[in-house]
C-alpha atoms as a PDB file:
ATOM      1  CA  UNK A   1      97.397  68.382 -20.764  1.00  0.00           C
ATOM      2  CA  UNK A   2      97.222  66.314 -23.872  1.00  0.00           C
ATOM      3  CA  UNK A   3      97.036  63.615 -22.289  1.00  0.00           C
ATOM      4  CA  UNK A   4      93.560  64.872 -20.582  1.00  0.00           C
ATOM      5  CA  UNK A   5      92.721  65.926 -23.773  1.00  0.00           C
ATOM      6  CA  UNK A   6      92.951  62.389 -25.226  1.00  0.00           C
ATOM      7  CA  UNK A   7      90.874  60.808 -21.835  1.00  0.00           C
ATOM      8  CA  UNK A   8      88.258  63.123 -22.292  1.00  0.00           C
ATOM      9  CA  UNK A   9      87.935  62.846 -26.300  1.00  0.00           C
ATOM     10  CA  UNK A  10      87.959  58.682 -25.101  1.00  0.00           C
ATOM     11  CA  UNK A  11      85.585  58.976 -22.563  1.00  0.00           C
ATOM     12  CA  UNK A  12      83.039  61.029 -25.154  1.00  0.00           C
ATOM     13  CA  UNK A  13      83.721  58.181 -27.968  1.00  0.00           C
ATOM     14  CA  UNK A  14      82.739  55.474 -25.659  1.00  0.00           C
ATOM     15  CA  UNK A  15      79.306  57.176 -24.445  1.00  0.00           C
ATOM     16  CA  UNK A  16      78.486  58.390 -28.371  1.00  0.00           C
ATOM     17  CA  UNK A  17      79.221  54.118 -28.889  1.00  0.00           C
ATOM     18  CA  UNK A  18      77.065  53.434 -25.732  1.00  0.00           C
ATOM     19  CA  UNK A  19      74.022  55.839 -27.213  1.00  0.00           C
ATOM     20  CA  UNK A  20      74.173  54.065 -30.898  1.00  0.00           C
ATOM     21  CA  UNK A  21      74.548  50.624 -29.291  1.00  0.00           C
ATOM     22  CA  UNK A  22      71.252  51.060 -27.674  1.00  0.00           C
ATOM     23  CA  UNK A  23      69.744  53.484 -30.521  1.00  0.00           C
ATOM     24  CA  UNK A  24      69.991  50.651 -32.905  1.00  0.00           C
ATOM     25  CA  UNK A  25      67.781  47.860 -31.173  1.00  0.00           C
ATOM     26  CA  UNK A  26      65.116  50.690 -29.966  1.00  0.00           C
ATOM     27  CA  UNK A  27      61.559  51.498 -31.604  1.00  0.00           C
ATOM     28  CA  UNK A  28      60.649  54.344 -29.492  1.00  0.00           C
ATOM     29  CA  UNK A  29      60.227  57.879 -30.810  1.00  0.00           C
ATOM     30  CA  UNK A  30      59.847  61.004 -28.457  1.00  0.00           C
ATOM     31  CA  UNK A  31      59.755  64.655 -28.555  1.00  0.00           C
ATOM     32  CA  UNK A  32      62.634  66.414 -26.363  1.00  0.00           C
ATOM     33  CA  UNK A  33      61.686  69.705 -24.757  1.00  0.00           C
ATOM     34  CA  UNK A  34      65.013  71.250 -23.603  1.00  0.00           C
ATOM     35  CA  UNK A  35      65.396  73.740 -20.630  1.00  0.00           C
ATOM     36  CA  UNK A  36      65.647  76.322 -23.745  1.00  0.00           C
ATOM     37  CA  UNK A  37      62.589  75.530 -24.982  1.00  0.00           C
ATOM     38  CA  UNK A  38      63.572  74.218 -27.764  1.00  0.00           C
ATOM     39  CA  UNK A  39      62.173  70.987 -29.231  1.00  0.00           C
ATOM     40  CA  UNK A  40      63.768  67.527 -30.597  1.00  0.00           C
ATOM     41  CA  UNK A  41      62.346  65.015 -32.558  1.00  0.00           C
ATOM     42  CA  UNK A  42      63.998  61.716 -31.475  1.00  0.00           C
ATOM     43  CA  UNK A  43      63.951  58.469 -33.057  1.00  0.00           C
ATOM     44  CA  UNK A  44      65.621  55.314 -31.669  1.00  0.00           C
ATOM     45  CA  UNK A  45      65.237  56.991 -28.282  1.00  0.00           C
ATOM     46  CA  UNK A  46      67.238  55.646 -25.288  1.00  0.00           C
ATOM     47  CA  UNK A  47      68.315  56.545 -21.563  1.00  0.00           C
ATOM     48  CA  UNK A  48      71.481  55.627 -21.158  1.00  0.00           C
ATOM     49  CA  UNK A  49      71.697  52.791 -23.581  1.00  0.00           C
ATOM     50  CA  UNK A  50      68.558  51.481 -22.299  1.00  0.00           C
ATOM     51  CA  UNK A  51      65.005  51.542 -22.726  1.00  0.00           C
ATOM     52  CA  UNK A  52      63.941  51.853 -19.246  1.00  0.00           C
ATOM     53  CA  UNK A  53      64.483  55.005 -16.444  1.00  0.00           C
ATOM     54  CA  UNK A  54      65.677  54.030 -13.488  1.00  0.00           C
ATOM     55  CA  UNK A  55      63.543  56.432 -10.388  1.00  0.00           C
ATOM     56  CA  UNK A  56      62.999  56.524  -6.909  1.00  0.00           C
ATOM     57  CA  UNK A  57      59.441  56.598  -5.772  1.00  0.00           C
ATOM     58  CA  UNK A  58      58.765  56.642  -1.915  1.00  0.00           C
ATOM     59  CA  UNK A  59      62.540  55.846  -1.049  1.00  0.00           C
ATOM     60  CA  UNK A  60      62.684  52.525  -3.242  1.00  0.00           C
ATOM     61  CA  UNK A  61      64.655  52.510  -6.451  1.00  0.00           C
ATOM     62  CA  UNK A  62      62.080  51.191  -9.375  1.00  0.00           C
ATOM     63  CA  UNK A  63      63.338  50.615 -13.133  1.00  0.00           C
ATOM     64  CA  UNK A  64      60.369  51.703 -15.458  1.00  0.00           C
ATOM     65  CA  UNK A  65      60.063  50.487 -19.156  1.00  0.00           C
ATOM     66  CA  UNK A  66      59.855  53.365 -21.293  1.00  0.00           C
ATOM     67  CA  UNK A  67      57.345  51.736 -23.281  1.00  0.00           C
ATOM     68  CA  UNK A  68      54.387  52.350 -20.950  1.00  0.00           C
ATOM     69  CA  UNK A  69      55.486  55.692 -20.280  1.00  0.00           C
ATOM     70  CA  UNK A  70      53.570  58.704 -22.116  1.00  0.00           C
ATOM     71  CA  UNK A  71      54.959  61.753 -20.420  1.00  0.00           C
ATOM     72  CA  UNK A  72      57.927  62.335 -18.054  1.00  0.00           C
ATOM     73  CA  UNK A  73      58.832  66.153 -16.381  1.00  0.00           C
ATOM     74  CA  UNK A  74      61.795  67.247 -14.294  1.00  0.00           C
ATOM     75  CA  UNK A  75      60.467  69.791 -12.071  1.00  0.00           C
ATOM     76  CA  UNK A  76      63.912  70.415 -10.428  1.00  0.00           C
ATOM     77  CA  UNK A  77      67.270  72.887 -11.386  1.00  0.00           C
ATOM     78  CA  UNK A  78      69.392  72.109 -14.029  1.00  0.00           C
ATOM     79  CA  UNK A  79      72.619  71.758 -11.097  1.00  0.00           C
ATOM     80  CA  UNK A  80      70.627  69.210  -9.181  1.00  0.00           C
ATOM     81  CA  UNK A  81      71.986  65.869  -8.672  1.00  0.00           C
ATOM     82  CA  UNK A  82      68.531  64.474  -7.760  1.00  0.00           C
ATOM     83  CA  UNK A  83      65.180  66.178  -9.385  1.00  0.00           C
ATOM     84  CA  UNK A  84      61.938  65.471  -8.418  1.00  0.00           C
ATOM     85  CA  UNK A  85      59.997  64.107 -11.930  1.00  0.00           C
ATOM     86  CA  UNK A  86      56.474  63.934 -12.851  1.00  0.00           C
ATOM     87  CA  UNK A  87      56.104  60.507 -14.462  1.00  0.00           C
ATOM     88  CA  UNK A  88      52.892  59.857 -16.463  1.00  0.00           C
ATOM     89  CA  UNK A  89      51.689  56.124 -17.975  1.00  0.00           C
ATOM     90  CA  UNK A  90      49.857  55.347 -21.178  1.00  0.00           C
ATOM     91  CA  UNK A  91      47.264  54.165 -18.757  1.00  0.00           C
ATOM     92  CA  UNK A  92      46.644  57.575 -17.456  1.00  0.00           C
ATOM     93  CA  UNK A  93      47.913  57.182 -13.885  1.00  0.00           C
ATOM     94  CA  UNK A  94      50.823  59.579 -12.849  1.00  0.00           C
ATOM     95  CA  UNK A  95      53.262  59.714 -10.354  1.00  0.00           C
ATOM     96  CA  UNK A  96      55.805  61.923  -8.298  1.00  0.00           C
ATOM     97  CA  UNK A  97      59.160  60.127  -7.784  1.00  0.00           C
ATOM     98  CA  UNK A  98      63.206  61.547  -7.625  1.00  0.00           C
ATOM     99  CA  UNK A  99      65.416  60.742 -10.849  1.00  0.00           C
ATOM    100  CA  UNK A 100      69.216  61.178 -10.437  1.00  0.00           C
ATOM    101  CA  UNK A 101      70.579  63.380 -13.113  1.00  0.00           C
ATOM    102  CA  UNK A 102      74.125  64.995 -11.802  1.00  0.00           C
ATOM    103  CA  UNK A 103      77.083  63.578 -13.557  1.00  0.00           C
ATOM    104  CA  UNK A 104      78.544  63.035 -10.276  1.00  0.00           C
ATOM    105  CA  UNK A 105      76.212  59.976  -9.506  1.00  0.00           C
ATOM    106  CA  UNK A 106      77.105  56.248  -9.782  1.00  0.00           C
ATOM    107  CA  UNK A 107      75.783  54.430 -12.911  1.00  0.00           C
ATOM    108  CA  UNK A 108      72.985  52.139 -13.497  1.00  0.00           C
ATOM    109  CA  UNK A 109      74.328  48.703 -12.498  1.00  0.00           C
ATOM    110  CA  UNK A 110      73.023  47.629 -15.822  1.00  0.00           C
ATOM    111  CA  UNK A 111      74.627  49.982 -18.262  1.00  0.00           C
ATOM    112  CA  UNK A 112      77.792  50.612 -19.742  1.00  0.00           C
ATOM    113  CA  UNK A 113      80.033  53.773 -19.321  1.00  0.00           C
ATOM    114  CA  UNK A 114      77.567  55.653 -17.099  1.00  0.00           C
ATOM    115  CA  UNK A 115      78.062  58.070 -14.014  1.00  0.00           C
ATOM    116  CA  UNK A 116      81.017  60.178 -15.215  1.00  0.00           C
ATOM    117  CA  UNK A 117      79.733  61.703 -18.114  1.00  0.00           C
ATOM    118  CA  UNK A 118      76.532  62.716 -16.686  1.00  0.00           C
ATOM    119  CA  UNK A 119      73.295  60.334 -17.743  1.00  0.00           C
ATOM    120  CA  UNK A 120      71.726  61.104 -20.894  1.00  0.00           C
ATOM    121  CA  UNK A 121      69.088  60.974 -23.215  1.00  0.00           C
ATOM    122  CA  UNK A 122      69.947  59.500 -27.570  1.00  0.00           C
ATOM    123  CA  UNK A 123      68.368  58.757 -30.363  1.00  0.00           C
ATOM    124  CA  UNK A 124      68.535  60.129 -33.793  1.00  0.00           C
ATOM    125  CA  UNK A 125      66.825  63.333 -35.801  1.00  0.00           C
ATOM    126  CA  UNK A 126      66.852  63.929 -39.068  1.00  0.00           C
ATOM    127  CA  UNK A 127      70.478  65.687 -38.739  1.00  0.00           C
ATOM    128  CA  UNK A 128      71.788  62.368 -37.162  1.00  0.00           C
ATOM    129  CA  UNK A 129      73.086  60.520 -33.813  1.00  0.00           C
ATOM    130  CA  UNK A 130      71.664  62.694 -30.902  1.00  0.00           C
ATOM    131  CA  UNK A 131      71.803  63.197 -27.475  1.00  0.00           C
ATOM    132  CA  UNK A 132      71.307  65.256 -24.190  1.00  0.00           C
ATOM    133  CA  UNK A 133      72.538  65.054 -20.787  1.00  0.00           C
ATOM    134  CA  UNK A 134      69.344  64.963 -18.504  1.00  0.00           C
ATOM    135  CA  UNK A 135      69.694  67.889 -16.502  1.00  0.00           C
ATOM    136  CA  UNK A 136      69.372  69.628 -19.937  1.00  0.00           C
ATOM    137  CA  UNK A 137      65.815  68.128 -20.102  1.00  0.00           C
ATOM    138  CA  UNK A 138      62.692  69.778 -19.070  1.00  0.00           C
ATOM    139  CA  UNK A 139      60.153  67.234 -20.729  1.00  0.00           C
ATOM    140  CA  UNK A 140      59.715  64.170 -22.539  1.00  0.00           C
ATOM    141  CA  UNK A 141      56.389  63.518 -24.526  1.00  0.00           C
ATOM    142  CA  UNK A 142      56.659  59.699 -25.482  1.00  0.00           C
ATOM    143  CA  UNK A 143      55.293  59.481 -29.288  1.00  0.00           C
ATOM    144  CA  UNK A 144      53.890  55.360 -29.272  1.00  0.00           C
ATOM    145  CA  UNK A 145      52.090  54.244 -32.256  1.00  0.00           C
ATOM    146  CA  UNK A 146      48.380  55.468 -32.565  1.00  0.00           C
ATOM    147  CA  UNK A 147      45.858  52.762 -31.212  1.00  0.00           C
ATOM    148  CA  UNK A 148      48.291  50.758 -29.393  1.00  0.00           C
ATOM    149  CA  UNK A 149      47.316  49.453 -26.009  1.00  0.00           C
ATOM    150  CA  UNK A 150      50.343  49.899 -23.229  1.00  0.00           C
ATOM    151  CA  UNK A 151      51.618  46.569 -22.228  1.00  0.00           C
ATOM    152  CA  UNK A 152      50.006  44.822 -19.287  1.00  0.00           C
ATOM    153  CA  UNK A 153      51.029  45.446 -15.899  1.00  0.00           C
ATOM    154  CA  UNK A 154      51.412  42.316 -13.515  1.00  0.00           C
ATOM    155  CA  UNK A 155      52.277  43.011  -9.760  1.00  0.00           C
ATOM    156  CA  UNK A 156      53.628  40.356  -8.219  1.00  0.00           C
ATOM    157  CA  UNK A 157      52.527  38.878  -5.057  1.00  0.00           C
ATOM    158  CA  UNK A 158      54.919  36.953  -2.455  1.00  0.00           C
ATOM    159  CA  UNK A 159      55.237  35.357   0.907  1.00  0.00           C
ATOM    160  CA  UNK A 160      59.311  36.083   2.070  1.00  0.00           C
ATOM    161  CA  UNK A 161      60.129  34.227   5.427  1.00  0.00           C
ATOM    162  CA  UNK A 162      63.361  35.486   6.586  1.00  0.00           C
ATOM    163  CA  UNK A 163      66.169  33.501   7.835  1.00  0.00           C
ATOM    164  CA  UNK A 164      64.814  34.043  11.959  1.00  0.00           C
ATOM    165  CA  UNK A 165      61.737  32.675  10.849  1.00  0.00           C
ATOM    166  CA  UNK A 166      58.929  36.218   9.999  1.00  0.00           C
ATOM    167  CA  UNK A 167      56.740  36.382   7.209  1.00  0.00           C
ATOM    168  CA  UNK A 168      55.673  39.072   5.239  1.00  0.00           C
ATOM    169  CA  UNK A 169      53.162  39.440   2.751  1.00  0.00           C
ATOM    170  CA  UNK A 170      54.534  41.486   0.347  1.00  0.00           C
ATOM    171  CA  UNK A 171      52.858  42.992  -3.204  1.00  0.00           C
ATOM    172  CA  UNK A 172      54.208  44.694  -6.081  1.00  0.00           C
ATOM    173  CA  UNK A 173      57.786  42.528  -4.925  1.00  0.00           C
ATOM    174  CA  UNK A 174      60.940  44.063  -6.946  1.00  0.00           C
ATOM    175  CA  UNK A 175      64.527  43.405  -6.864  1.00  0.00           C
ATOM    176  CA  UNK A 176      66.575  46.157  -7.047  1.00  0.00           C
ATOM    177  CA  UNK A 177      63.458  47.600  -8.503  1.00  0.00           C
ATOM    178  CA  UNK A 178      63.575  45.114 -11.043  1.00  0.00           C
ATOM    179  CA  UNK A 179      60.920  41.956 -11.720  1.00  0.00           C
ATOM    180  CA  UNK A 180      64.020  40.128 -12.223  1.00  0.00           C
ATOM    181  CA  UNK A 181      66.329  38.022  -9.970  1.00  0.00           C
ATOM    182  CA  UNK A 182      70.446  38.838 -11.447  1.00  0.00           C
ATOM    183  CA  UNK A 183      72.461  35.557 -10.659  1.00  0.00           C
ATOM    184  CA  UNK A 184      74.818  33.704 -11.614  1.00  0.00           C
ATOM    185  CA  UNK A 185      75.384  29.793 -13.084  1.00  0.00           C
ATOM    186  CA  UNK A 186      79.432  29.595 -12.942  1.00  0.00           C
ATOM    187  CA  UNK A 187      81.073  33.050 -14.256  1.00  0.00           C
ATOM    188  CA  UNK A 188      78.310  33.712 -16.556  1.00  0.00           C
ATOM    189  CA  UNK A 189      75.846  36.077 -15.084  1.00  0.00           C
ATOM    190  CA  UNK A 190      71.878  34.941 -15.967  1.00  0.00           C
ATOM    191  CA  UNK A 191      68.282  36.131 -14.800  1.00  0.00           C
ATOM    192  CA  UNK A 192      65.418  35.254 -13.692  1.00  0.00           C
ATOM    193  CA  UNK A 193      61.498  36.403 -14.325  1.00  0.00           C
ATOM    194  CA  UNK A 194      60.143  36.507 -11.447  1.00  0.00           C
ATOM    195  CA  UNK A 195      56.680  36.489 -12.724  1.00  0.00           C
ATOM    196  CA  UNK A 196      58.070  33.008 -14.058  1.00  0.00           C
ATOM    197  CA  UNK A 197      58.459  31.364 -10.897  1.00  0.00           C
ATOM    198  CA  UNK A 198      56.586  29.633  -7.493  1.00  0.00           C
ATOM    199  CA  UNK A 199      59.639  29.541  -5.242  1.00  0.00           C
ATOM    200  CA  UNK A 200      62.681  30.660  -4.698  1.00  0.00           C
ATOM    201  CA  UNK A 201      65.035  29.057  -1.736  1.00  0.00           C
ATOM    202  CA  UNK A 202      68.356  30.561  -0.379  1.00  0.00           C
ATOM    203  CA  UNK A 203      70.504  28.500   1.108  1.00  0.00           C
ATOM    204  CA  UNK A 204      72.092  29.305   4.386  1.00  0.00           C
ATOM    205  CA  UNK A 205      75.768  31.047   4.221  1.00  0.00           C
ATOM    206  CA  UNK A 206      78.486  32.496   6.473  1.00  0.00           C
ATOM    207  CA  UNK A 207      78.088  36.485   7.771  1.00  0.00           C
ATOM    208  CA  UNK A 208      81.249  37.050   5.406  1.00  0.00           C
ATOM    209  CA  UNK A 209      79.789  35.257   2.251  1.00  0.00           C
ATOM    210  CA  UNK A 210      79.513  37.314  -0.932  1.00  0.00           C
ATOM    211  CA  UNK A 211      77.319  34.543  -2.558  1.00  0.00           C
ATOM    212  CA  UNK A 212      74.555  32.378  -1.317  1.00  0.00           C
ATOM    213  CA  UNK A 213      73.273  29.577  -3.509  1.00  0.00           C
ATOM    214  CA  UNK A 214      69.839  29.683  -4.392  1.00  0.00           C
ATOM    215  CA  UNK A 215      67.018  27.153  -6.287  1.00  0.00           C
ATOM    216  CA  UNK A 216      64.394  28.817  -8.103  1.00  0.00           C
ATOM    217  CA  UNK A 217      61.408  26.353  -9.541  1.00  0.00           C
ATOM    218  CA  UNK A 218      59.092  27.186 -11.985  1.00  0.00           C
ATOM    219  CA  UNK A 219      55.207  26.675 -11.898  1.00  0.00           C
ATOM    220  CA  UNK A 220      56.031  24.304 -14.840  1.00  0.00           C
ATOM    221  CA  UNK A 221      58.179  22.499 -12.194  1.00  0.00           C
ATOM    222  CA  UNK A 222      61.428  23.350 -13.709  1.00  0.00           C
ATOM    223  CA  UNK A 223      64.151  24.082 -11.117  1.00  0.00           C
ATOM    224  CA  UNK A 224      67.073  26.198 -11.858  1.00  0.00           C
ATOM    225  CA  UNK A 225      69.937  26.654  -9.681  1.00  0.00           C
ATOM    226  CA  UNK A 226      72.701  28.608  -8.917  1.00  0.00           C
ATOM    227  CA  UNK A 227      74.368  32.088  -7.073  1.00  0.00           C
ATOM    228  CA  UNK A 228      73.392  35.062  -5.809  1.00  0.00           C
ATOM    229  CA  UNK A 229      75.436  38.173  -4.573  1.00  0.00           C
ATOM    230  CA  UNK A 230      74.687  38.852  -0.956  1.00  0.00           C
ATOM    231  CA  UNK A 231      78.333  40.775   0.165  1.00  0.00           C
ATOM    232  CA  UNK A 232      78.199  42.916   3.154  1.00  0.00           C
ATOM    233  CA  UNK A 233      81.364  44.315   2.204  1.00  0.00           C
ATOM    234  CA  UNK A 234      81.346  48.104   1.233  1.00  0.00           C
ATOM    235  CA  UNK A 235      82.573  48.078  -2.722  1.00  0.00           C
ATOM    236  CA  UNK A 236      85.304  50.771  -3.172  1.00  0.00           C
ATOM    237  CA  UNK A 237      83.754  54.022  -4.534  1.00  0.00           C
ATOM    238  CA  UNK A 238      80.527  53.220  -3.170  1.00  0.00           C
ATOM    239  CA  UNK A 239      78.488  55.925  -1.873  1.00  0.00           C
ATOM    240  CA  UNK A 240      76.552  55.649   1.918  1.00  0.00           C
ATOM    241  CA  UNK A 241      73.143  55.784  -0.236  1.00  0.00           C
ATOM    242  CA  UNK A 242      74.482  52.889  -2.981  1.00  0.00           C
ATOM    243  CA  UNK A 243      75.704  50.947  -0.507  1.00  0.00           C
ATOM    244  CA  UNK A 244      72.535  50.953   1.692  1.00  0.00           C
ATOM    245  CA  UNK A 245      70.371  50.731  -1.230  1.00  0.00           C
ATOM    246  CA  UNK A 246      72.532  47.246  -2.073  1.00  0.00           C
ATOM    247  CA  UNK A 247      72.807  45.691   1.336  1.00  0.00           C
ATOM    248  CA  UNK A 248      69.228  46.650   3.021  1.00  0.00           C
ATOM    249  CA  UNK A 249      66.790  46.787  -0.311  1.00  0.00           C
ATOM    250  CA  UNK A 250      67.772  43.841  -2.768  1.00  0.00           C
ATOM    251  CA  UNK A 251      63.721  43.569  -2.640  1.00  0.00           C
ATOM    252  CA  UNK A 252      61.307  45.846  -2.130  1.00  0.00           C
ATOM    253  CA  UNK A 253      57.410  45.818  -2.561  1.00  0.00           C
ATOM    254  CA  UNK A 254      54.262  47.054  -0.244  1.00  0.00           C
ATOM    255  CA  UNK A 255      53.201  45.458   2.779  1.00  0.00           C
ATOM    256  CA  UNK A 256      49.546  46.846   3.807  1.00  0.00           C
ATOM    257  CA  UNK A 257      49.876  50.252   2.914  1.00  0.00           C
ATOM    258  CA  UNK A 258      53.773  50.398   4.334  1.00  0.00           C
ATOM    259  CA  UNK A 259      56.726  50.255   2.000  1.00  0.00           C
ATOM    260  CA  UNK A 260      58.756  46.971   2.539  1.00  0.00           C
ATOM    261  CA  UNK A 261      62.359  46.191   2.168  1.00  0.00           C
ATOM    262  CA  UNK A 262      64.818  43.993   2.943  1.00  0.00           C
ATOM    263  CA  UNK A 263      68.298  42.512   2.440  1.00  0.00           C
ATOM    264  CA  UNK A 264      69.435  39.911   0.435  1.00  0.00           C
ATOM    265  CA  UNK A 265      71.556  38.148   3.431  1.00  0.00           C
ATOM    266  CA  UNK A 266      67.839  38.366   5.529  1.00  0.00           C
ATOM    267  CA  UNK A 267      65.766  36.175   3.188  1.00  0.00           C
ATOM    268  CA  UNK A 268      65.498  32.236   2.981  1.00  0.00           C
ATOM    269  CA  UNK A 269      62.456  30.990   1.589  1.00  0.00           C
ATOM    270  CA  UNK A 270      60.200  33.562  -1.294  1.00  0.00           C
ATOM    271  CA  UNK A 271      56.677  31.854  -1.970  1.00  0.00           C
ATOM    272  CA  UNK A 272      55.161  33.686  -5.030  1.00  0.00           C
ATOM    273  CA  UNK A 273      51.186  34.006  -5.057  1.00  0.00           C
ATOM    274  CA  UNK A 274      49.580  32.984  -8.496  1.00  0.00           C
ATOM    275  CA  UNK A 275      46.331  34.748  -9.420  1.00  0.00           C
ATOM    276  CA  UNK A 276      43.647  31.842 -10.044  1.00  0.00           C
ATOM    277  CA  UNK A 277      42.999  33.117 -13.465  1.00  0.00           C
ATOM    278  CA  UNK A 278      46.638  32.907 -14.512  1.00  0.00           C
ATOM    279  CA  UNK A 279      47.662  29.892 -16.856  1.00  0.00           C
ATOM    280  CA  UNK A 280      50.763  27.840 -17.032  1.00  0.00           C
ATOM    281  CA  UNK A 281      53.836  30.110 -18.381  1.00  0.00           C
ATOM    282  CA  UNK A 282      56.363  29.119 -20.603  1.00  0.00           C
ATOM    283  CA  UNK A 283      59.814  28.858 -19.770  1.00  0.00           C
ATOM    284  CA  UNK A 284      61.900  31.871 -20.156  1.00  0.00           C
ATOM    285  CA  UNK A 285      65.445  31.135 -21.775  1.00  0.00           C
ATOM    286  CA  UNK A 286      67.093  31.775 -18.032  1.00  0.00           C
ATOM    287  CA  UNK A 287      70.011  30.693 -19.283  1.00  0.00           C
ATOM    288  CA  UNK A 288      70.167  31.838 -23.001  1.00  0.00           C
ATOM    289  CA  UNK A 289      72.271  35.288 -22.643  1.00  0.00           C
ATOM    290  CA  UNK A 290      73.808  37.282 -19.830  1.00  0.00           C
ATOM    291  CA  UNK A 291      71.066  39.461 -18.407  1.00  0.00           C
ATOM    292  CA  UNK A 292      72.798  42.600 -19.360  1.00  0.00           C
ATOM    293  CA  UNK A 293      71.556  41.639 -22.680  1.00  0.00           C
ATOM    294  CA  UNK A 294      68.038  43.194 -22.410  1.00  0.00           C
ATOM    295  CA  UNK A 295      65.615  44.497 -20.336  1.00  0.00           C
ATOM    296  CA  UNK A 296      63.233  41.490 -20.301  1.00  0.00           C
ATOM    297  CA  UNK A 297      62.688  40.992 -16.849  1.00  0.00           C
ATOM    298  CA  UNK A 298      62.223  44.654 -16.174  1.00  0.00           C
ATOM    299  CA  UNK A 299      58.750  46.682 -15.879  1.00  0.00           C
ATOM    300  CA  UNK A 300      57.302  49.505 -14.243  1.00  0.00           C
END
């Protein structure tokens, strides 16, 4: 029993560590309305270490930058592992989408500590470190400086040919919901902008292979290579949704006015489509930091 005691009092250390990581790097400020009623005044406000939510809208997962959010309301219970949300922009457009809340759900792939403890809202108030598991949450109002414009949305545009040879014209392309390719140079774990690049190419590899090389090139012309992970193999503790959402959706986007996705192990050649009043972009530092670092490459 002490024992327990001492796993639990561990496991709530290392998520009050996870919140002040994250509270220390983050600018946002928002006002918590609880299922109570009550209301907090956050500062140095993060979900789950982050600054981004990660949602589901029409069946494909979509991280979302906090920063161009002004409004966000669970509309479920407080015991359900999935709620249906409310999420509205700075720009004035809302949406209807399905956050995961229950502390029985896997973590974010990106964060540290997550699932077990249930996910959760920090910051600090004026009595000190803060935070709130999300099925305590009813609303979030988003408090952004007065007179500042949202960041600029870009939706990227793409050609994928598959490895039998179809093309699809595909908009608003994500992977994993992100606008950022994860890979890897060696061990060390990189990423890539996607709104950087012109091209990326996949080499062919075995049914079996958990990696297949890939060469990205920039519109400056820069090329970058390295690995990406494309395992079939069912990861131990992996639910039937995680797993599907990993093997059959590494990108999503819109084709027509059909959602798209497909699997990493299905894609060889990704042609990006550059809007005619876009300039030359700079190199990002690709391979400056592990891309657990930040949230660069990620956007609504």
């Amino acid at each position: 029993m002490k024992r327990k005691g001492l796993w639990g009092g561990a496991v709530l250390l290392a998520a009050l560590w996870v919140s002040a990581s994250g509270a220390a790097t983050s600018s946002l400020k928002a006002t918590i309305i609880d299922r109570y009623g009550n209301q907090h005044q956050v500062d140095k406000f993060t979900f789950q270490g982050r600054q981004d939510l990660e949602i589901y809208v029409q069946g494909q997962r979509r991280l979302v930058e906090l920063v161009k959010v002004a409004r966000l309301r669970f509309e479920g219970e407080r015991s359900d592992e999935e709620q249906d949300i409310m999420l509205e922009f700075r720009t004035g457009v809302r949406e209807k989408g399905k956050m995961v809340t229950g502390g029985s759900s896997s973590p974010h792939q990106d964060a540290v500590g997550g699932g077990s403890s249930g996910r959760r809202f920090a910051g600090v108030t004026e009595l000190g470190p803060f935070f709130i598991l999300a099925s305590d949450v009813q609303e979030i109002v988003l408090r952004h400086p007065v007179g500042e414009e949202p960041p600029a949305e870009k939706i990227l545009k793409a050609t994928i040919i598959t490895t039998n040879g179809r093309r699809f014209e595909v908009d608003n392309l994500r992977f994993h919901g992100k606008k950022r390719l994860d890979f890897f140079r060696g061990r060390n774990k990189r990423f890539i902008p996607l709104d950087k690049v012109a091209r990326i190419d996949f080499a062919d590899g075995g049914t079996g292979d958990e990696f297949r090389p890939l060469t990205a090139t920039y519109w400056s012309g820069k090329t970058v290579m390295g690995t990406v992970e494309a395992s079939l193999v069912r990861l131990s503790g992996e639910t039937d949704k995680s797993y599907f959402e990993r093997v059959n959706r590494a990108f999503t986007g819109v084709v027509g006015s059909s959602s798209f996705a497909i699997g990493m192990h299905d894609v060889k050649h990704i042609r990006f489509r550059k809007d005619s009043d876009e300039g030359g972009a700079d190199d990002p530092a690709d391979s400056a930091g592990d891309s657990t670092g930040g949230s660069a490459g990620d956007s609504q």
